[in-house]
C-alpha atoms as a PDB file:
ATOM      1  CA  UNK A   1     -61.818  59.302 -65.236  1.00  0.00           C
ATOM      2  CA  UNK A   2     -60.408  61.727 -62.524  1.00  0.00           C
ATOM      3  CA  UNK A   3     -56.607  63.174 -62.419  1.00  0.00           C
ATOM      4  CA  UNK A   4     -55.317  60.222 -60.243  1.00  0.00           C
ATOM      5  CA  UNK A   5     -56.853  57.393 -62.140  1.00  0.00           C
ATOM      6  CA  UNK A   6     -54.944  59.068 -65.808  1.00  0.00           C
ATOM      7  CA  UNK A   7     -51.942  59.852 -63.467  1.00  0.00           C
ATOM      8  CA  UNK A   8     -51.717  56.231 -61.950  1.00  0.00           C
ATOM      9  CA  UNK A   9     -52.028  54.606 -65.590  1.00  0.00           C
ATOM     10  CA  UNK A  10     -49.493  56.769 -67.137  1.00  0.00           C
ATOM     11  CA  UNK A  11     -47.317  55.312 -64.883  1.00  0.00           C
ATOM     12  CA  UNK A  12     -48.578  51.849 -64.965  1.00  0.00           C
ATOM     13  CA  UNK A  13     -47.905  52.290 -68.672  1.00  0.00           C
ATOM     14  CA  UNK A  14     -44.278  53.753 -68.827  1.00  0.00           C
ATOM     15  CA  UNK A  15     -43.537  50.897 -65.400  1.00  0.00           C
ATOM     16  CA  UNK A  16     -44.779  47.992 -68.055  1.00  0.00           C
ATOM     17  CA  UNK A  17     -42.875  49.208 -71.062  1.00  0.00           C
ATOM     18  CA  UNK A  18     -39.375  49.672 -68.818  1.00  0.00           C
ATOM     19  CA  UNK A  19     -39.941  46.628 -66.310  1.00  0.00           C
ATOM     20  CA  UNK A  20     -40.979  44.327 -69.355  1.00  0.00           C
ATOM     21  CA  UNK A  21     -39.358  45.377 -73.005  1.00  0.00           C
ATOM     22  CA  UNK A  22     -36.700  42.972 -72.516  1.00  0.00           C
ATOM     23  CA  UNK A  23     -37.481  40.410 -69.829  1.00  0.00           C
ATOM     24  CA  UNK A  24     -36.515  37.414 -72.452  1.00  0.00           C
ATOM     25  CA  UNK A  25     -33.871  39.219 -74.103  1.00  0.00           C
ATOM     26  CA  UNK A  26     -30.870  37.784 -72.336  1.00  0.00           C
ATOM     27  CA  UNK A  27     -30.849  34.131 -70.904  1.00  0.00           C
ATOM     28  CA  UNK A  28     -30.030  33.915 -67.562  1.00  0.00           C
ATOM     29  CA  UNK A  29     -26.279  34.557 -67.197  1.00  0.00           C
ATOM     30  CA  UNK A  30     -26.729  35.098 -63.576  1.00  0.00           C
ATOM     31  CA  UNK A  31     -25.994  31.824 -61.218  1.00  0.00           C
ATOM     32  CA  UNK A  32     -28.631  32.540 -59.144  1.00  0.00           C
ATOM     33  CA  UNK A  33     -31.279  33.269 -61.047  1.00  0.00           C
ATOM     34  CA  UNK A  34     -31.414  30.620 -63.093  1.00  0.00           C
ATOM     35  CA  UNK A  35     -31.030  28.360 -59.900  1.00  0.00           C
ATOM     36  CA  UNK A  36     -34.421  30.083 -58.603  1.00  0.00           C
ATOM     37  CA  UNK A  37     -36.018  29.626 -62.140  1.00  0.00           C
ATOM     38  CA  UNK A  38     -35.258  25.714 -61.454  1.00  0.00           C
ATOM     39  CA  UNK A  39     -36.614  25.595 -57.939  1.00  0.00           C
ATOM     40  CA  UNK A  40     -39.256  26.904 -59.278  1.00  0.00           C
ATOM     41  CA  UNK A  41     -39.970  24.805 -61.747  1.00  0.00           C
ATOM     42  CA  UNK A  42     -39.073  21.545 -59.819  1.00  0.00           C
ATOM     43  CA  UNK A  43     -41.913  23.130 -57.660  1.00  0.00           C
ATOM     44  CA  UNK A  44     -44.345  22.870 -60.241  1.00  0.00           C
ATOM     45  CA  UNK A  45     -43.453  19.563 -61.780  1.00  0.00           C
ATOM     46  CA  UNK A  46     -43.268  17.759 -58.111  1.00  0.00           C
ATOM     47  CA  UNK A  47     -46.524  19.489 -57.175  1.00  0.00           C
ATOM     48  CA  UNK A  48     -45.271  20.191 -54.146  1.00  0.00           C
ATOM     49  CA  UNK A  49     -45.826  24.449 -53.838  1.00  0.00           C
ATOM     50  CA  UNK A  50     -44.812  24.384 -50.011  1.00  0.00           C
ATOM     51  CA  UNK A  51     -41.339  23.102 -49.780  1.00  0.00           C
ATOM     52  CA  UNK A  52     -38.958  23.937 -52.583  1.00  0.00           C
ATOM     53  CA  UNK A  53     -36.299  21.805 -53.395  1.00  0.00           C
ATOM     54  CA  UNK A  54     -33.509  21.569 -55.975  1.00  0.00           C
ATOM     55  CA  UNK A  55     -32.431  18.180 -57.630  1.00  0.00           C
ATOM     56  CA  UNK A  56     -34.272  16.584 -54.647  1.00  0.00           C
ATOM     57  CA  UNK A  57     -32.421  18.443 -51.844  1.00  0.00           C
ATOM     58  CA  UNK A  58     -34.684  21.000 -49.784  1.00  0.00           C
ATOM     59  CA  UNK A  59     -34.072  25.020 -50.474  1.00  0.00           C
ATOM     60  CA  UNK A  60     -34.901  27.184 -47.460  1.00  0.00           C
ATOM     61  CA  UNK A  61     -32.265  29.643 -47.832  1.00  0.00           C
ATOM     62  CA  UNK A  62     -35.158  32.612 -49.841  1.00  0.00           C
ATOM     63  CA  UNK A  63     -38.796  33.060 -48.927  1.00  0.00           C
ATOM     64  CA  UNK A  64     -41.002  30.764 -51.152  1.00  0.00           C
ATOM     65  CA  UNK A  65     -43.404  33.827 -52.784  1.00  0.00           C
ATOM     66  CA  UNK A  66     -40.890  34.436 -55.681  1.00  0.00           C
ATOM     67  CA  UNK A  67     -40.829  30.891 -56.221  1.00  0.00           C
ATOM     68  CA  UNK A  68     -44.949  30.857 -56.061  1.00  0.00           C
ATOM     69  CA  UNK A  69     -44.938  33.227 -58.355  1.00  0.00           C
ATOM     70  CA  UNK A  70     -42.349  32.139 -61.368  1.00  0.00           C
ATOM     71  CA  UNK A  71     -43.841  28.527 -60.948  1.00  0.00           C
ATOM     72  CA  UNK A  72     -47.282  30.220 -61.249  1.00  0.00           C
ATOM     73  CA  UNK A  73     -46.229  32.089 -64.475  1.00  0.00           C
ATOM     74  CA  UNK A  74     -44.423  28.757 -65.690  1.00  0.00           C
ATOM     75  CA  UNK A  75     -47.863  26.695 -65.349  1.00  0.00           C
ATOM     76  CA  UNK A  76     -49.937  29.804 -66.873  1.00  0.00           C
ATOM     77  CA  UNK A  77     -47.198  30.580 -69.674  1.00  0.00           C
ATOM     78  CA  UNK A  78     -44.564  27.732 -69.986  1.00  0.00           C
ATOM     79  CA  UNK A  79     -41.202  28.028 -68.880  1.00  0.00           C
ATOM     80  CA  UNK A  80     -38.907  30.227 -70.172  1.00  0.00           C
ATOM     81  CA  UNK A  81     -36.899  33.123 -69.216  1.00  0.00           C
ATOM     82  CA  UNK A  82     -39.162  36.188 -69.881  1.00  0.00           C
ATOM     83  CA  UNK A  83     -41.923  33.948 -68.190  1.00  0.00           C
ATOM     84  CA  UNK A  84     -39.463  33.600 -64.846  1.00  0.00           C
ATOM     85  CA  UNK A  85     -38.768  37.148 -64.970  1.00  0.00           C
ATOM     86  CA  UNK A  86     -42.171  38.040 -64.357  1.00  0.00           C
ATOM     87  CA  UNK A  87     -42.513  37.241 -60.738  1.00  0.00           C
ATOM     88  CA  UNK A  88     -40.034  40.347 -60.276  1.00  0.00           C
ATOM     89  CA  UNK A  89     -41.161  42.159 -62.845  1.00  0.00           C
ATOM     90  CA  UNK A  90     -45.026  42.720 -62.397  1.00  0.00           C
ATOM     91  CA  UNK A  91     -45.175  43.266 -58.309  1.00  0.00           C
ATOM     92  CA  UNK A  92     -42.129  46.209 -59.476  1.00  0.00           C
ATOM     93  CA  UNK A  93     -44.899  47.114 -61.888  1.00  0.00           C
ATOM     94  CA  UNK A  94     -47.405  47.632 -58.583  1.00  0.00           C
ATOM     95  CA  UNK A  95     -45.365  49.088 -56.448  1.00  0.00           C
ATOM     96  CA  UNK A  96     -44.725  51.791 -59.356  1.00  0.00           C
ATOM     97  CA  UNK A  97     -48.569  52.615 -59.712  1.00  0.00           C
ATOM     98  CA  UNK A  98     -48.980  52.221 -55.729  1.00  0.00           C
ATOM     99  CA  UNK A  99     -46.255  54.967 -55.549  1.00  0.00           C
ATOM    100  CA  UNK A 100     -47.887  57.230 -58.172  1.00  0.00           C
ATOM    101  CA  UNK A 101     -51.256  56.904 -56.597  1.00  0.00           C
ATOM    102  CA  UNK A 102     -50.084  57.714 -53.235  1.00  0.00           C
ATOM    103  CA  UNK A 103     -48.179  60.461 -53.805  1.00  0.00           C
ATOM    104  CA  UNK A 104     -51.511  61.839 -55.676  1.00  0.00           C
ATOM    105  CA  UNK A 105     -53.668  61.369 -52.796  1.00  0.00           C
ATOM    106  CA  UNK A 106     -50.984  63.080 -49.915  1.00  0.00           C
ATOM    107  CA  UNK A 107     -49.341  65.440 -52.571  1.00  0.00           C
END
């Protein structure tokens, strides 16, 4: 395994164990992000992945991939609030080993 590849892990690693430790720790206490957690999940239950809605009323106000995501985590995992977490938590986790292996390759 060459420098980068160990480099890009170890930070892969330490990204997982920060981003994720305590994703279901807390419930959501924010407004908002239990509101996306239910859009999401109305997605999934109505089948309907292209428009999201909210106690029947259409929801165009975000972009629909962190909905995509947290209603594909709720089908793969079940709902709960770790499992809605994850659609910010694992592309954070990417963009952390991205980072590390870019600034191998130019530094």
């Amino acid at each position: 395994m060459s420098l980068t590849a160990k480099v890009v892990l170890g930070v892969a690693l330490v990204a997982g164990v920060l981003f994720c430790s305590g994703l279901g720790s807390a419930p959501f206490v924010d407004p908002p992000e239990g509101f996306h957690a239910a859009i999401a999940w109305e997605m999934l239950r109505h089948g309907n992945w292209i428009t999201p809605h909210f106690n029947g009323v259409r929801y165009f106000d975000k972009p629909p991939l962190l909905y995509w995501l947290m209603a594909g985590a709720f089908r793969v995992l079940g709902p709960g609030e770790a499992v809605g977490r994850l659609g910010s938590a694992l592309p954070a986790l990417g963009v952390a080993a991205l980072t590390a292996w870019l600034g191998m390759r130019l530094g």
